[in-house]
Protein backbone atom coordinates (compact mmCIF):
# COMPACT_ATOMS: atom_id res chain seq x y z
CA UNK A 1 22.30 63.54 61.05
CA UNK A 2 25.16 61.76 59.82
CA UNK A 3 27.11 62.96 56.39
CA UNK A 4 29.42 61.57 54.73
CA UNK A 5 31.22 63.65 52.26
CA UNK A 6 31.85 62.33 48.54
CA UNK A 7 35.83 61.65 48.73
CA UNK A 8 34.98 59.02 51.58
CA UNK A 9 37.88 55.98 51.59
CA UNK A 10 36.82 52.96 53.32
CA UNK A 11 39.13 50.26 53.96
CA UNK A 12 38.21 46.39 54.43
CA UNK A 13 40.30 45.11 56.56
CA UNK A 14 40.92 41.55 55.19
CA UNK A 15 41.14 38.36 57.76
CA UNK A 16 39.49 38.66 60.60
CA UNK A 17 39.34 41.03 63.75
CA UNK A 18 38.55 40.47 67.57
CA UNK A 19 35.56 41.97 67.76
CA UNK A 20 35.77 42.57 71.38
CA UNK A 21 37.80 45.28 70.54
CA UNK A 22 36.89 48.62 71.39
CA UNK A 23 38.03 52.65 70.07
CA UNK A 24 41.43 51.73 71.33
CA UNK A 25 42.22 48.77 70.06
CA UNK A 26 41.15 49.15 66.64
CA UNK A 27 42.42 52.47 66.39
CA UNK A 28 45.93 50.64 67.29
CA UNK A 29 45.05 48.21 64.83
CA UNK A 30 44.56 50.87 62.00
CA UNK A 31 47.81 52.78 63.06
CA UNK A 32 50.29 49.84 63.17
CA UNK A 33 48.76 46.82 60.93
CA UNK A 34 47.65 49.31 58.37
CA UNK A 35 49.75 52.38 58.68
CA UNK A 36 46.62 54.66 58.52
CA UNK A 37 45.73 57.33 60.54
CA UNK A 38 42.32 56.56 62.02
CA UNK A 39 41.60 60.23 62.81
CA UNK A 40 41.35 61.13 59.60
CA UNK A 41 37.67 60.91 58.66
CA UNK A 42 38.49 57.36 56.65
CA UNK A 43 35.89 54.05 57.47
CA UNK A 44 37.20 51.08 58.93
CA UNK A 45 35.74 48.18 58.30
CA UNK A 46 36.56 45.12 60.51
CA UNK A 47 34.79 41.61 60.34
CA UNK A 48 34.33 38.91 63.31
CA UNK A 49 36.01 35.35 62.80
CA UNK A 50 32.72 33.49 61.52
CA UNK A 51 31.74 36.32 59.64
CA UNK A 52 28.52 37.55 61.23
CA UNK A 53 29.70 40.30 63.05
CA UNK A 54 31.24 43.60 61.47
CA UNK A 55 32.46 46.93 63.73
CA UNK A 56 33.15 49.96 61.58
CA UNK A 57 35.48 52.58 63.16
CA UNK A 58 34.57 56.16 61.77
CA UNK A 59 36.10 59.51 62.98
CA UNK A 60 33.68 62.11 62.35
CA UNK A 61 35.81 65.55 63.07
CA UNK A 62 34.33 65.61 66.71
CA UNK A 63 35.28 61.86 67.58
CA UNK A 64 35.51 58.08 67.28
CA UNK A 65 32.63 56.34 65.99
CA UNK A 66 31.98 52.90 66.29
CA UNK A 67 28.94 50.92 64.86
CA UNK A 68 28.63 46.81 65.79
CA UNK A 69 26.31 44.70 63.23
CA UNK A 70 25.45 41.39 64.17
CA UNK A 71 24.33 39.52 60.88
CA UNK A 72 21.33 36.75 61.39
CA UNK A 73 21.75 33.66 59.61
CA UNK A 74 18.09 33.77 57.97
């Protein structure tokens, strides 16, 4: 089960992202485009250059989470 506690930030990273990124680069993109620490329980939200896809990079106290959402047109 997956909690998320009350004081939750999540950031939307404005522009757009490669979404072939994985844990690494994203995390590298949080650290040194953002100057956040991604290891501290924050969300990060990143969006695909058409707009239909979206990765969110989540660490949960145990590790890095990442959850991919392709958006359908209809």
């Amino acid at each position: 089960m997956i909690t998320l506690s009350h004081d939750l930030r999540i950031w939307l990273c404005a522009g757009h992202s490669d979404t072939r990124k994985g844990f690494d680069g994203l995390s590298a993109l949080v650290q040194h485009m953002l100057n956040k620490n991604p290891f501290a329980g924050q969300v990060f939200v990143f969006r695909g250059r058409r707009g239909d896809k979206i990765k969110l990079l989540w660490w949960d106290g145990q590790g890095l989470c990442m959850y991919y959402k392709r958006l359908e047109q209809d």
